[in-house]
Protein backbone atom coordinates (compact mmCIF):
# COMPACT_ATOMS: atom_id res chain seq x y z
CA UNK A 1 -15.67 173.95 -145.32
CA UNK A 2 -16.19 177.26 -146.48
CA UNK A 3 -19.27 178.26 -147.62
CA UNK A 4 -20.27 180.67 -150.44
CA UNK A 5 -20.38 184.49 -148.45
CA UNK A 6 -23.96 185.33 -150.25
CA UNK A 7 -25.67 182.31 -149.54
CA UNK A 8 -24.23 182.44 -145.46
CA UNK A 9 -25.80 186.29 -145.72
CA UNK A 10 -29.17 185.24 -147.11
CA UNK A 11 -29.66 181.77 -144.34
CA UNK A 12 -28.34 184.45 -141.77
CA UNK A 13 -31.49 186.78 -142.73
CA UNK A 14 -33.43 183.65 -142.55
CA UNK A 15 -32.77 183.09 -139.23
CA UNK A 16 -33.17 186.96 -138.49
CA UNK A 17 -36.51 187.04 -139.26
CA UNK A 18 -37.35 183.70 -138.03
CA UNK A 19 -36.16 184.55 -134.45
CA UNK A 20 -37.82 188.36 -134.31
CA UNK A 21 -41.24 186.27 -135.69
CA UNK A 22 -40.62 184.19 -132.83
CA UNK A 23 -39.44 187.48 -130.39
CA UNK A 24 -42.83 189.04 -132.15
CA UNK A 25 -44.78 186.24 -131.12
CA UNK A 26 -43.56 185.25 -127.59
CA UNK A 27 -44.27 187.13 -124.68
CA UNK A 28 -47.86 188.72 -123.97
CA UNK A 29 -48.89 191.87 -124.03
CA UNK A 30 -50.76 194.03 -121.31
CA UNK A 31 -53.99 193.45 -123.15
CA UNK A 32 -52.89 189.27 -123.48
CA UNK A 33 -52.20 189.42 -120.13
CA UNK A 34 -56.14 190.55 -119.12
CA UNK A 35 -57.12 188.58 -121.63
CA UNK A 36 -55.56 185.37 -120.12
CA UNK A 37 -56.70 186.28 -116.38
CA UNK A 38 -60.28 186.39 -118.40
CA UNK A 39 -60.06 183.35 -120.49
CA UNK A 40 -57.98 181.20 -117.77
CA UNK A 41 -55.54 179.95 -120.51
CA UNK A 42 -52.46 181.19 -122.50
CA UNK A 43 -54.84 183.28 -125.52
CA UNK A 44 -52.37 182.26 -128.08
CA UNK A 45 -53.56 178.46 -127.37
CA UNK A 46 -57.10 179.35 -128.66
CA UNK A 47 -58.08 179.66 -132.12
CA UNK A 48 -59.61 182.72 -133.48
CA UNK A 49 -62.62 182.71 -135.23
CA UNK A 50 -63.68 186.27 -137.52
CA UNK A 51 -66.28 187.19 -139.32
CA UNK A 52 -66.93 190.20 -141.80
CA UNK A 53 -70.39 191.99 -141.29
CA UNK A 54 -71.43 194.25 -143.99
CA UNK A 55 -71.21 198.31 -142.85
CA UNK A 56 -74.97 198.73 -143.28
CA UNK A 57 -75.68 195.96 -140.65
CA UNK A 58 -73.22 197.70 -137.82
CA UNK A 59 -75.51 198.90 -135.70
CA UNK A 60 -77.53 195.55 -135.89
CA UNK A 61 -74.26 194.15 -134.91
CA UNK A 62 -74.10 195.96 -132.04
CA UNK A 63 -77.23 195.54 -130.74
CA UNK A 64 -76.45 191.77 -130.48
CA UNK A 65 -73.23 191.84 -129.30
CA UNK A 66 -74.25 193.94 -126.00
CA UNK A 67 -76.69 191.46 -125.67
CA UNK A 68 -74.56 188.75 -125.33
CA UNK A 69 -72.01 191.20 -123.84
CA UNK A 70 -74.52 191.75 -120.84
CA UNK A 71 -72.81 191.50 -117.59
CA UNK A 72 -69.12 191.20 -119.33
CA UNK A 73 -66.21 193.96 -119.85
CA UNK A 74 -65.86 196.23 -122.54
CA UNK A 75 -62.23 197.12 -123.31
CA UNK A 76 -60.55 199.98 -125.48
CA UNK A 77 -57.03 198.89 -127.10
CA UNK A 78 -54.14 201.25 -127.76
CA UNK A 79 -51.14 201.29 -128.91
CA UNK A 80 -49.01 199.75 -131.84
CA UNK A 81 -50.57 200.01 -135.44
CA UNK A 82 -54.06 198.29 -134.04
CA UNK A 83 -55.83 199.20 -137.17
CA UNK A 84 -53.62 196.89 -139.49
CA UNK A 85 -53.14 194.21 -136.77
CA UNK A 86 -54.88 190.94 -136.36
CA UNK A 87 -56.27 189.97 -132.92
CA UNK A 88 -53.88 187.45 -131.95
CA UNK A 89 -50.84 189.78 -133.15
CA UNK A 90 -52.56 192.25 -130.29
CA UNK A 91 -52.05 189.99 -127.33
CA UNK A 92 -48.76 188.27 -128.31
CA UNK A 93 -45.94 190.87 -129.53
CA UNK A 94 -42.17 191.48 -128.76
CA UNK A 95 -42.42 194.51 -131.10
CA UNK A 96 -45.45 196.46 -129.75
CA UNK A 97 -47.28 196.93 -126.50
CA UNK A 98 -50.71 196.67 -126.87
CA UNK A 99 -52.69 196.92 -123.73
CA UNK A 100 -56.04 198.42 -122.62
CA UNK A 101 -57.55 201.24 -123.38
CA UNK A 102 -60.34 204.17 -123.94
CA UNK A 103 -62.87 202.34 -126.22
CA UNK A 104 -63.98 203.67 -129.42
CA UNK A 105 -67.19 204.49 -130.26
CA UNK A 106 -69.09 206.25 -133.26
CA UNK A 107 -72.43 207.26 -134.19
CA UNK A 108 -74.63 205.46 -136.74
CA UNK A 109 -77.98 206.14 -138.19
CA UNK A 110 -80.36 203.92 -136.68
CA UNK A 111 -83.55 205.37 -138.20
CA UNK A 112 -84.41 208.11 -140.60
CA UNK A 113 -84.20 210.40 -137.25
CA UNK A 114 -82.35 208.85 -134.81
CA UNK A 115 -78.49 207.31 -134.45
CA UNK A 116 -77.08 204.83 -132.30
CA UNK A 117 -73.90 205.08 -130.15
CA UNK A 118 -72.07 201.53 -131.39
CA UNK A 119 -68.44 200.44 -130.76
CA UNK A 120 -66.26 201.59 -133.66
CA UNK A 121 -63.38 199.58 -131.95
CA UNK A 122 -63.48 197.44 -128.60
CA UNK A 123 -62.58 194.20 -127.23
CA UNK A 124 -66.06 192.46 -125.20
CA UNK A 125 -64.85 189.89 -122.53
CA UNK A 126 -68.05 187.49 -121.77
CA UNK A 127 -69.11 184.38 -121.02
CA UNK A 128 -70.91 182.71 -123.45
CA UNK A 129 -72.46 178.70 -122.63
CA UNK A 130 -70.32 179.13 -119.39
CA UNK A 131 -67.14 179.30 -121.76
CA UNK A 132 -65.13 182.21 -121.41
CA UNK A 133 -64.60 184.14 -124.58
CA UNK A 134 -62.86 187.66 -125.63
CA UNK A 135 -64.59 188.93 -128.78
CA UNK A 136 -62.76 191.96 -130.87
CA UNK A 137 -65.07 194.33 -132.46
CA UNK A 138 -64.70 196.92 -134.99
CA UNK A 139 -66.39 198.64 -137.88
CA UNK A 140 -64.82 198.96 -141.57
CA UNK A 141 -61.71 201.57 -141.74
CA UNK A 142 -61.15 202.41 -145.54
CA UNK A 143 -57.67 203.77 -145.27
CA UNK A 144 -56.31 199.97 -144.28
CA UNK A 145 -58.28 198.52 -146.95
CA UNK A 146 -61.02 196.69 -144.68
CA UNK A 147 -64.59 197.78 -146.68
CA UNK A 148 -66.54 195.96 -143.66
CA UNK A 149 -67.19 195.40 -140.01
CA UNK A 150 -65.32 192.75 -138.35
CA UNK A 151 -66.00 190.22 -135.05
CA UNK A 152 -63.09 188.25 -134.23
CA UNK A 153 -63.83 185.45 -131.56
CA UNK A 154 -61.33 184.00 -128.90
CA UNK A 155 -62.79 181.24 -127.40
CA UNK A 156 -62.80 177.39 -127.12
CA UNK A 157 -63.04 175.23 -130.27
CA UNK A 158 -66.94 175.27 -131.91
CA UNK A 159 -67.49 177.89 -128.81
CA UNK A 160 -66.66 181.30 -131.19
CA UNK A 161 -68.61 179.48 -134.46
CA UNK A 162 -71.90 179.00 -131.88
CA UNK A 163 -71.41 182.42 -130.16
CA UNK A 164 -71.24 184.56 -134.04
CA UNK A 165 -74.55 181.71 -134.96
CA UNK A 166 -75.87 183.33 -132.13
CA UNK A 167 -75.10 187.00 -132.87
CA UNK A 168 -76.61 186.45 -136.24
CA UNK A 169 -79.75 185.26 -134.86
CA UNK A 170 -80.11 188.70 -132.73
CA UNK A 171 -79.07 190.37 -135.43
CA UNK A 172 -82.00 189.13 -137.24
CA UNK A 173 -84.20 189.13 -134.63
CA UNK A 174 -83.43 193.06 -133.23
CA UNK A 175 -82.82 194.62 -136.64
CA UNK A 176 -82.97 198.48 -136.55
CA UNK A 177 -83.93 197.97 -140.17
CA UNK A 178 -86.87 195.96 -139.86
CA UNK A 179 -90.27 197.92 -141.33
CA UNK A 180 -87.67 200.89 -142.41
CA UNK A 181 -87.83 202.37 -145.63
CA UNK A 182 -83.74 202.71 -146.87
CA UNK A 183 -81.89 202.92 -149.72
CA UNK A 184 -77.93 201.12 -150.66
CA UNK A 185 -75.23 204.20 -151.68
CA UNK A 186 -71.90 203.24 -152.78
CA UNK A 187 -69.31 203.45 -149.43
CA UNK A 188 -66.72 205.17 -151.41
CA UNK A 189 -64.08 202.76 -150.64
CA UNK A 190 -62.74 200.36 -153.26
CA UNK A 191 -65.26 197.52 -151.75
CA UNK A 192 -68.39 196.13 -153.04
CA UNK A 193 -70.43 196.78 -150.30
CA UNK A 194 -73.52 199.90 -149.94
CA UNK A 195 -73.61 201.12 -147.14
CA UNK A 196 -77.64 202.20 -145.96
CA UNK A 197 -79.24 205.87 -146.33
CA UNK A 198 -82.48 206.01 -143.79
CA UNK A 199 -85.71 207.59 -146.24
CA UNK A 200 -88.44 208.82 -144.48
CA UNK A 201 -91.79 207.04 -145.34
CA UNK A 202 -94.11 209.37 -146.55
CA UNK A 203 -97.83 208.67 -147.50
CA UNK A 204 -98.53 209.35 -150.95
CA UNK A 205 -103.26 209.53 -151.24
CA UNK A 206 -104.63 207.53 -153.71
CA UNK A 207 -106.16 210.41 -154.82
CA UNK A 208 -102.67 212.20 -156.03
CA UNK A 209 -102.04 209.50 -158.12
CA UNK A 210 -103.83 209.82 -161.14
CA UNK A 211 -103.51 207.17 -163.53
CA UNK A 212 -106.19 205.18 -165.94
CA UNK A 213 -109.35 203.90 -164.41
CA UNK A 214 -108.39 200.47 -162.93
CA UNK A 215 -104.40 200.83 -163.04
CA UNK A 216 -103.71 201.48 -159.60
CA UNK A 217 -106.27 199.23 -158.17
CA UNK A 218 -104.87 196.68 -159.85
CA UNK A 219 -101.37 197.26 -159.01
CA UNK A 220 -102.26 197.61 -155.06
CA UNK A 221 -103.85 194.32 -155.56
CA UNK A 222 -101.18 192.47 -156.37
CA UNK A 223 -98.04 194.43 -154.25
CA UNK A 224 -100.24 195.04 -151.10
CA UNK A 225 -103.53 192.72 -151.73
CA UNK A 226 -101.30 189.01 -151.44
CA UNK A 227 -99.44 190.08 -148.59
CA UNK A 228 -103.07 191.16 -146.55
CA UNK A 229 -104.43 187.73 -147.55
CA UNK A 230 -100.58 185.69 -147.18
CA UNK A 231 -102.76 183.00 -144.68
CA UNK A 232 -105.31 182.14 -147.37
CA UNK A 233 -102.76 181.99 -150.38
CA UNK A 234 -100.38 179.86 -148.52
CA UNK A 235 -102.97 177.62 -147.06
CA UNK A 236 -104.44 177.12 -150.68
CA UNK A 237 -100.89 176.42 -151.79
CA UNK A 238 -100.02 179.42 -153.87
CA UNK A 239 -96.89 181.77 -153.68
CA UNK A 240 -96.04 184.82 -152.22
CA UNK A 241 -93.21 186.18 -154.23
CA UNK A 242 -93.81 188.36 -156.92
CA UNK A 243 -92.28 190.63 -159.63
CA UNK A 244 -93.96 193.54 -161.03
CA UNK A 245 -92.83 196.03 -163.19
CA UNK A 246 -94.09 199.50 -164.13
CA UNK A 247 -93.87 200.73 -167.41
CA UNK A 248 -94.10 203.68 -169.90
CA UNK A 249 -92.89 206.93 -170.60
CA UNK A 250 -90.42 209.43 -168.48
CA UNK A 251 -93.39 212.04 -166.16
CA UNK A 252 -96.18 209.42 -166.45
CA UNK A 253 -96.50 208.64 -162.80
CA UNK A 254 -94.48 205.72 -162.20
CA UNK A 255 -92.75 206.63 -159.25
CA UNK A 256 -95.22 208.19 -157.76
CA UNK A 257 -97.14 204.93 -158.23
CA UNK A 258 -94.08 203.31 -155.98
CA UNK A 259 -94.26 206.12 -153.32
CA UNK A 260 -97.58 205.58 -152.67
CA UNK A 261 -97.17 202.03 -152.63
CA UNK A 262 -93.92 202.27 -150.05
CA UNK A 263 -96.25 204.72 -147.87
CA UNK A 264 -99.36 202.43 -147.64
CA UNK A 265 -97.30 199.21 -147.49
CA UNK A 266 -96.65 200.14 -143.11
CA UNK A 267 -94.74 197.60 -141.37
CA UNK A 268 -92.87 196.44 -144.84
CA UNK A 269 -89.14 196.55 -145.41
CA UNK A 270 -88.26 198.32 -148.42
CA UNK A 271 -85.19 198.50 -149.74
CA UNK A 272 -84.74 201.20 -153.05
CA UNK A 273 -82.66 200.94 -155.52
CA UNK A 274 -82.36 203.47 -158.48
CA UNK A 275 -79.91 203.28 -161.42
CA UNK A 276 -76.07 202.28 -160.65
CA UNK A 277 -77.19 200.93 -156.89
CA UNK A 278 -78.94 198.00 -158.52
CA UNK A 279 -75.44 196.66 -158.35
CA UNK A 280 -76.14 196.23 -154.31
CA UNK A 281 -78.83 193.66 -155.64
CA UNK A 282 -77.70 191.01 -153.46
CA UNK A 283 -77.32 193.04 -150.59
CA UNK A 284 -81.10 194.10 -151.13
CA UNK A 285 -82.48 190.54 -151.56
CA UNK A 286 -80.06 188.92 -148.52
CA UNK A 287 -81.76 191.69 -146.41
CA UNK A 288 -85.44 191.58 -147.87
CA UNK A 289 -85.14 187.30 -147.29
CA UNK A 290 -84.50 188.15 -143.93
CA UNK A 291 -86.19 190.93 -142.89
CA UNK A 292 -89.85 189.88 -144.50
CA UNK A 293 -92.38 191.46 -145.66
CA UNK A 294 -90.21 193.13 -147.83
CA UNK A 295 -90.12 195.08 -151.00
CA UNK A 296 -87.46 195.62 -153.00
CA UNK A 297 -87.51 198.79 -155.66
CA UNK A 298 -85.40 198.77 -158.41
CA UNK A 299 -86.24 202.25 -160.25
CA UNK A 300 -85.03 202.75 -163.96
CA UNK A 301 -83.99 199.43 -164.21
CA UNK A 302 -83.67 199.64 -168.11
CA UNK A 303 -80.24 202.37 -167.04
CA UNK A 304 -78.28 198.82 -166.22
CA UNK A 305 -80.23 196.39 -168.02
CA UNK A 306 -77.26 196.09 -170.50
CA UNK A 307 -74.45 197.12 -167.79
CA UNK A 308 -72.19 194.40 -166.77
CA UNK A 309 -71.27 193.29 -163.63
CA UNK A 310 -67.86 194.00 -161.84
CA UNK A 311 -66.69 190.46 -161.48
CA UNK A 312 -68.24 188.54 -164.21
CA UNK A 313 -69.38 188.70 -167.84
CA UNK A 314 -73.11 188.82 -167.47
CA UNK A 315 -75.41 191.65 -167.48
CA UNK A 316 -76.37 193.29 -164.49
CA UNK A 317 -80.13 192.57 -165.29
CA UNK A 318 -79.42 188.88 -165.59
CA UNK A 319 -78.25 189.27 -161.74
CA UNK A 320 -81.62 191.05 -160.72
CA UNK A 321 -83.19 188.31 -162.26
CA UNK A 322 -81.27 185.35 -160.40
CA UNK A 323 -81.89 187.41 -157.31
CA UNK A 324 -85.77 187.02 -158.49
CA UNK A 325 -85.44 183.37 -158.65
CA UNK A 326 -83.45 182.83 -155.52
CA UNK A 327 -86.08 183.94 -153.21
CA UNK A 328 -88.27 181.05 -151.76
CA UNK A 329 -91.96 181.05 -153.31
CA UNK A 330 -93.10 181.27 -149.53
CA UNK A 331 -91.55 184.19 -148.49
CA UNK A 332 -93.52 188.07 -148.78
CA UNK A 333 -91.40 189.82 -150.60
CA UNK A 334 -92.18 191.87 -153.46
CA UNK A 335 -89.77 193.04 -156.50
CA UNK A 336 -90.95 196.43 -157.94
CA UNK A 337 -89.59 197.51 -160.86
CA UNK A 338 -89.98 200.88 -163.34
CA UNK A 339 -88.41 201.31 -166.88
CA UNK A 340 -88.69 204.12 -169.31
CA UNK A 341 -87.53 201.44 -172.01
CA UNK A 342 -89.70 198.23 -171.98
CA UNK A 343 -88.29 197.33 -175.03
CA UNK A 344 -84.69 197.12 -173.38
CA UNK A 345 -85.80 194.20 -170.71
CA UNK A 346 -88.40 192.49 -172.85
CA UNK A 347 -86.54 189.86 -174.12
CA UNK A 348 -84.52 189.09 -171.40
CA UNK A 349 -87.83 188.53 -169.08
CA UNK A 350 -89.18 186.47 -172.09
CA UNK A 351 -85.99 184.34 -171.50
CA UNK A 352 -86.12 183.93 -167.68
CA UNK A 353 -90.28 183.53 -167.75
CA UNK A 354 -91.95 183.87 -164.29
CA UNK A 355 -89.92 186.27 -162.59
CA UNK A 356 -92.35 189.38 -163.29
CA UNK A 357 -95.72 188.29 -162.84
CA UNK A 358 -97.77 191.56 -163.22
CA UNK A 359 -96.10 194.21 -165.90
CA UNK A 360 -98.71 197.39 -165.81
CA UNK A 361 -98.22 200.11 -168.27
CA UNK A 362 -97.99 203.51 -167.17
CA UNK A 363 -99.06 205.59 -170.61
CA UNK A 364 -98.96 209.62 -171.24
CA UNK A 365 -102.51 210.94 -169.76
CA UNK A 366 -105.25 210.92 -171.39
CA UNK A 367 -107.77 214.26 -171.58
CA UNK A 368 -109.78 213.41 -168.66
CA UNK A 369 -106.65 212.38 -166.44
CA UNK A 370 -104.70 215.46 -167.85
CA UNK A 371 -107.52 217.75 -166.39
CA UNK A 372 -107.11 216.20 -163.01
CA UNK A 373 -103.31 216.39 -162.83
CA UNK A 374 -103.86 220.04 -163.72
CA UNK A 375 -106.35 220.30 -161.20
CA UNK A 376 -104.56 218.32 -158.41
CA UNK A 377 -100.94 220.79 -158.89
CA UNK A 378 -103.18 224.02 -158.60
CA UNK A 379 -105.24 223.13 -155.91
CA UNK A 380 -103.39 225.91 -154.13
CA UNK A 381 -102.72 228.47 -156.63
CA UNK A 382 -105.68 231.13 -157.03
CA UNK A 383 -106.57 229.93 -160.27
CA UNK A 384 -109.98 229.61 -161.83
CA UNK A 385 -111.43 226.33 -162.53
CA UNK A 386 -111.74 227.46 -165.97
CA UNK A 387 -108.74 228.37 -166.54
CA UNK A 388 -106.95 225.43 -165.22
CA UNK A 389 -109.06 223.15 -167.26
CA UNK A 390 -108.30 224.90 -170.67
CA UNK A 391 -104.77 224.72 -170.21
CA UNK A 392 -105.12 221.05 -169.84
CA UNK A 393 -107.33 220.87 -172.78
CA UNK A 394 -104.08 222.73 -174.54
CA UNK A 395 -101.49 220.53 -173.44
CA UNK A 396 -102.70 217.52 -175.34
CA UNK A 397 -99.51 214.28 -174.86
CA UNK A 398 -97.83 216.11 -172.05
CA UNK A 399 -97.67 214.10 -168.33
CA UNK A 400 -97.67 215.07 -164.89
CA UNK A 401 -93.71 215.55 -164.85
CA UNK A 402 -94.73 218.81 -167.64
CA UNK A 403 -97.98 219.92 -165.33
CA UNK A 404 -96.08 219.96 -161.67
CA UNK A 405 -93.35 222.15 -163.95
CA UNK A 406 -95.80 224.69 -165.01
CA UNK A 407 -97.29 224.82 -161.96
CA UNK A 408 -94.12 225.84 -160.43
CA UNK A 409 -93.81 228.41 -163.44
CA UNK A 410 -96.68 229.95 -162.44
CA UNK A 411 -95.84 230.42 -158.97
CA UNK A 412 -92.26 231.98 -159.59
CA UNK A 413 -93.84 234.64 -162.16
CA UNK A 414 -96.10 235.94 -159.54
CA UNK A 415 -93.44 235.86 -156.40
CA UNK A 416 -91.28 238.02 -158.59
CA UNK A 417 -93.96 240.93 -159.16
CA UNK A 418 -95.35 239.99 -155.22
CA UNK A 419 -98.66 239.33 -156.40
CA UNK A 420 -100.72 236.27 -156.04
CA UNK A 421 -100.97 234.04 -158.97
CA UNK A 422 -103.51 234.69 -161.58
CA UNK A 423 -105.13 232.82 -164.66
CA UNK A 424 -102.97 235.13 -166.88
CA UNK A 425 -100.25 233.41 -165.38
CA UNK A 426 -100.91 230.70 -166.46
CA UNK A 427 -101.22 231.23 -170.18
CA UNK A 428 -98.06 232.69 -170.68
CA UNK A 429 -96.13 229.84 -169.00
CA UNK A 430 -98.37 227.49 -170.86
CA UNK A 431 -97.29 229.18 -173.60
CA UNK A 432 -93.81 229.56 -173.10
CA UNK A 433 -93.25 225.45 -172.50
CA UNK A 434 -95.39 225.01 -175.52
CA UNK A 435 -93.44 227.19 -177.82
CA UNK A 436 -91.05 225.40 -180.23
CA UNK A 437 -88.30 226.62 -178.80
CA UNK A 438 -88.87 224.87 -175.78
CA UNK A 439 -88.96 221.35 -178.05
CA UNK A 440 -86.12 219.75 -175.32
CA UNK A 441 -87.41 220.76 -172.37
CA UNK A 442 -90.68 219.14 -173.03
CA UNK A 443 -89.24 215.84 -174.04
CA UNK A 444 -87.11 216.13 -170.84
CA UNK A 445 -90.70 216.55 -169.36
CA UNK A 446 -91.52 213.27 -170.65
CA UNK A 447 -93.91 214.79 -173.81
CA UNK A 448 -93.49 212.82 -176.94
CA UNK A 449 -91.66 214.95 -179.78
CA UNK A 450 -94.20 215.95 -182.20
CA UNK A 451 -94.62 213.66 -185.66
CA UNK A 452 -96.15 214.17 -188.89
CA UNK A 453 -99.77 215.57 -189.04
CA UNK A 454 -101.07 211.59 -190.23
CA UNK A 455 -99.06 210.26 -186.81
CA UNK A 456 -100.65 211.78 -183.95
CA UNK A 457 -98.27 212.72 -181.17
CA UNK A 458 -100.73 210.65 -178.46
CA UNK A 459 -100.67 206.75 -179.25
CA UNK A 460 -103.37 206.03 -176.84
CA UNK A 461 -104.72 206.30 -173.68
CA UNK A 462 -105.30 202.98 -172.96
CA UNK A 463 -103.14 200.67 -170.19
CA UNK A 464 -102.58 196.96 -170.07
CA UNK A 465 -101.62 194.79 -167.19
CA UNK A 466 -99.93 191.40 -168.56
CA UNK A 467 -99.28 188.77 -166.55
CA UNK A 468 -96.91 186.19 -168.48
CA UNK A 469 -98.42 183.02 -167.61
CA UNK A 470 -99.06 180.23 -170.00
CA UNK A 471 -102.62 181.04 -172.04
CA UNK A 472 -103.53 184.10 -169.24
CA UNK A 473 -103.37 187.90 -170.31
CA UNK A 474 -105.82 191.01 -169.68
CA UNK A 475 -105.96 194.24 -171.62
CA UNK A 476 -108.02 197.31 -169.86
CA UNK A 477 -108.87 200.04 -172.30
CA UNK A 478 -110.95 202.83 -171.81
């Protein structure tokens, strides 16, 4: 019987692409071939096993894998389109000849000075438990769409899922990021993932941060004092975890409060965070959970506190938060937080109570501390004493943001007339940033705008440290 012409053309394309799948997937390539003389059976018998590593953990990866690598081959692949293929399309193909190669490689930061040589793209025959096993490595490659590292495993069955168990235990275990100050920058690919920036840690004297009396103490206390004394807190039962946020005004010290916490706080993770990357907040508490003691910064938290997450309707700050409560009360890690805007996290924090247990403010200086913030950014100018001081007295509400500034001012008006610096100096630049003129750049400085003569432009000097636990609270005033 005749059949209808269109329908005998679309079975007979069918079949076409059914027997080139077949063709495609029949005969070994080169590389299946070593691969079989490795694993002792036809590959295409074995299941494959992959697992996506994120691109800031690559050289982690690495490490691990030439540790269970030792002693095994290490295998380049060319030909075909091996960037789009999957493993087992590599070693089974009628269509292209894969077969080994020159193995890539690529450098990674491995420190804030120092890179490591890791496999960009290579195929790792080993022996792993006395099983055989060919393991496919390669890093993320934007322009095919793949936003992370990748380990595919050939092996056995439960041999590739014990074997990447294993790798993620030396990953752990060998982590180039362990006691590294970094930070989580957006890959510029269309993934999710941050990849990780290396920051040098730099030690900040308690003496060039000049706060209230009793605000950094008190602050130190709680981010560096619990983890000193972890032993005696956990043997008494008590938790290590903890939230604390700095607050207050733009130039008030805040994160120079943080950088001298990150520089005396040796040996500690810390993973920063500042604006848009507190997206990459899971990232930063998956990697502070397992790379403890650990501190986690998130800087001008209040920027996102209303933003909204990618794939979901909540606000970004309600996913800091749940990354607050998901860390174990055991582990050392500390959440530090700064906001301009108090006011735009308060009620959210009210609503999810416990996950900040110290919030410190950081106010505008008061006279005495505006002296030595003054004194401390012209401790290498040639400027009298005097001189120094009665600019501070002038300056009345303006922070340290306003005194580094003028400081700076200073210095350029004598380095264009080649001259040292003198007191003179000073006074006109004083003047100049105190003129009305110069209204914005002073509240860009982080000084108040001025208000009616019966509102003084200072609130107070005063600074609080609130800890929101039922009945408890301390105010410290001067």
């Amino acid at each position: 019987m005749d059949g209808d012409p269109e329908l005998l053309a679309a079975l007979k394309r069918i079949v076409d692409v059914a027997n080139r799948y077949e063709e495609q997937q029949g005969p070994l390539t080169p590389l299946g071939e070593r691969v079989r003389a490795h694993l002792g059976v036809d590959p295409i018998t074995l299941p494959v096993v992959a697992e996506p590593v994120p691109q800031h953990r690559i050289v982690d990866l690495d490490l691990a894998l030439t540790e269970l690598g030792a002693g095994g081959a290490l295998l380049g692949v060319r030909g075909g389109n091996r960037q789009h293929e999957e493993f087992a399309a590599m070693l089974a193909n009628g269509w292209a000849r894969y077969e080994p190669g020159a193995v890539d490689h690529a450098l990674v930061p491995s420190g804030p000075h120092e890179r490591r040589r890791v496999v960009a793209f290579g195929l790792r025959l080993l022996v792993f438990e006395g099983e055989p096993v060919a393991v496919l490595q390669r890093v993320a490659n934007r322009q095919v769409g793949r936003e992370q590292a990748l380990v595919e495993v050939l092996a056995a069955d439960g041999v590739g899922e014990r074997l990447l168990a294993a790798a993620r235990r030396l990953m752990h275990e060998r982590s180039v990021l362990r006691g590294q100050v970094l930070t989580l920058v957006a890959s510029g690919g269309f993934g999710e993932d941050g990849e990780s920036v290396f920051v040098e840690r730099e030690p900040v004297a308690e003496d060039d941060v000049v706060l209230a009396p009793g605000v950094l103490p008190t602050v130190r206390r709680h981010v560096l004092g619990i983890a000193e004394h972890r032993d005696a807190l956990l043997g008494a039962g008590q938790h290590l975890k903890r939230g604390v946020l700095l607050y207050g005004p733009p130039g008030t010290g805040k994160t120079l409060t943080v950088r001298h916490l990150i520089g005396a706080a040796e040996g500690v993770t810390v993973v920063l965070l500042t604006g848009p990357a507190i997206r990459y907040i899971g990232e930063a508490t998956d990697l502070a959970r397992g790379l403890q003691p650990a501190m986690v910064v998130l800087e001008d938290i209040d920027l996102v506190a209303m933003d909204r997450g990618h794939f979901g309707p909540q606000p970004l700050l309600f996913a800091v938060l749940d990354a607050l409560d998901g860390i174990d009360g055991d582990a050392d890690v500390t959440f530090l937080m700064t906001t301009n805007r108090v006011d735009v996290l308060e009620e959210a924090l009210a609503q999810r109570p416990g996950r900040v247990d110290l919030a410190v403010e950081i106010p505008r200086p008061d006279a005495a501390a505006r002296r030595r913030l003054f004194a401390l950014y012209a401790a290498r100018l040639p400027l009298s004493p005097h001189a120094v001081e009665r600019a501070a007295d002038r300056a009345a509400g303006t922070t340290a943001s306003f005194a580094k500034e003028l400081m700076r001012r200073v210095v350029l008006a004598a380095a264009i007339e080649a001259r040292p610096a003198e007191d003179a100096d000073l006074a006109t630049a004083l003047d100049e940033m105190l003129a009305a003129g110069a209204e914005l750049t002073r509240s860009l400085l982080g000084v108040e705008r001025e208000e009616s003569e019966s509102e003084p432009a200072v609130r107070g000097a005063g600074w609080s440290a609130d800890a929101p636990l039922p009945g408890r609270s301390a105010r410290f005033d001067e």
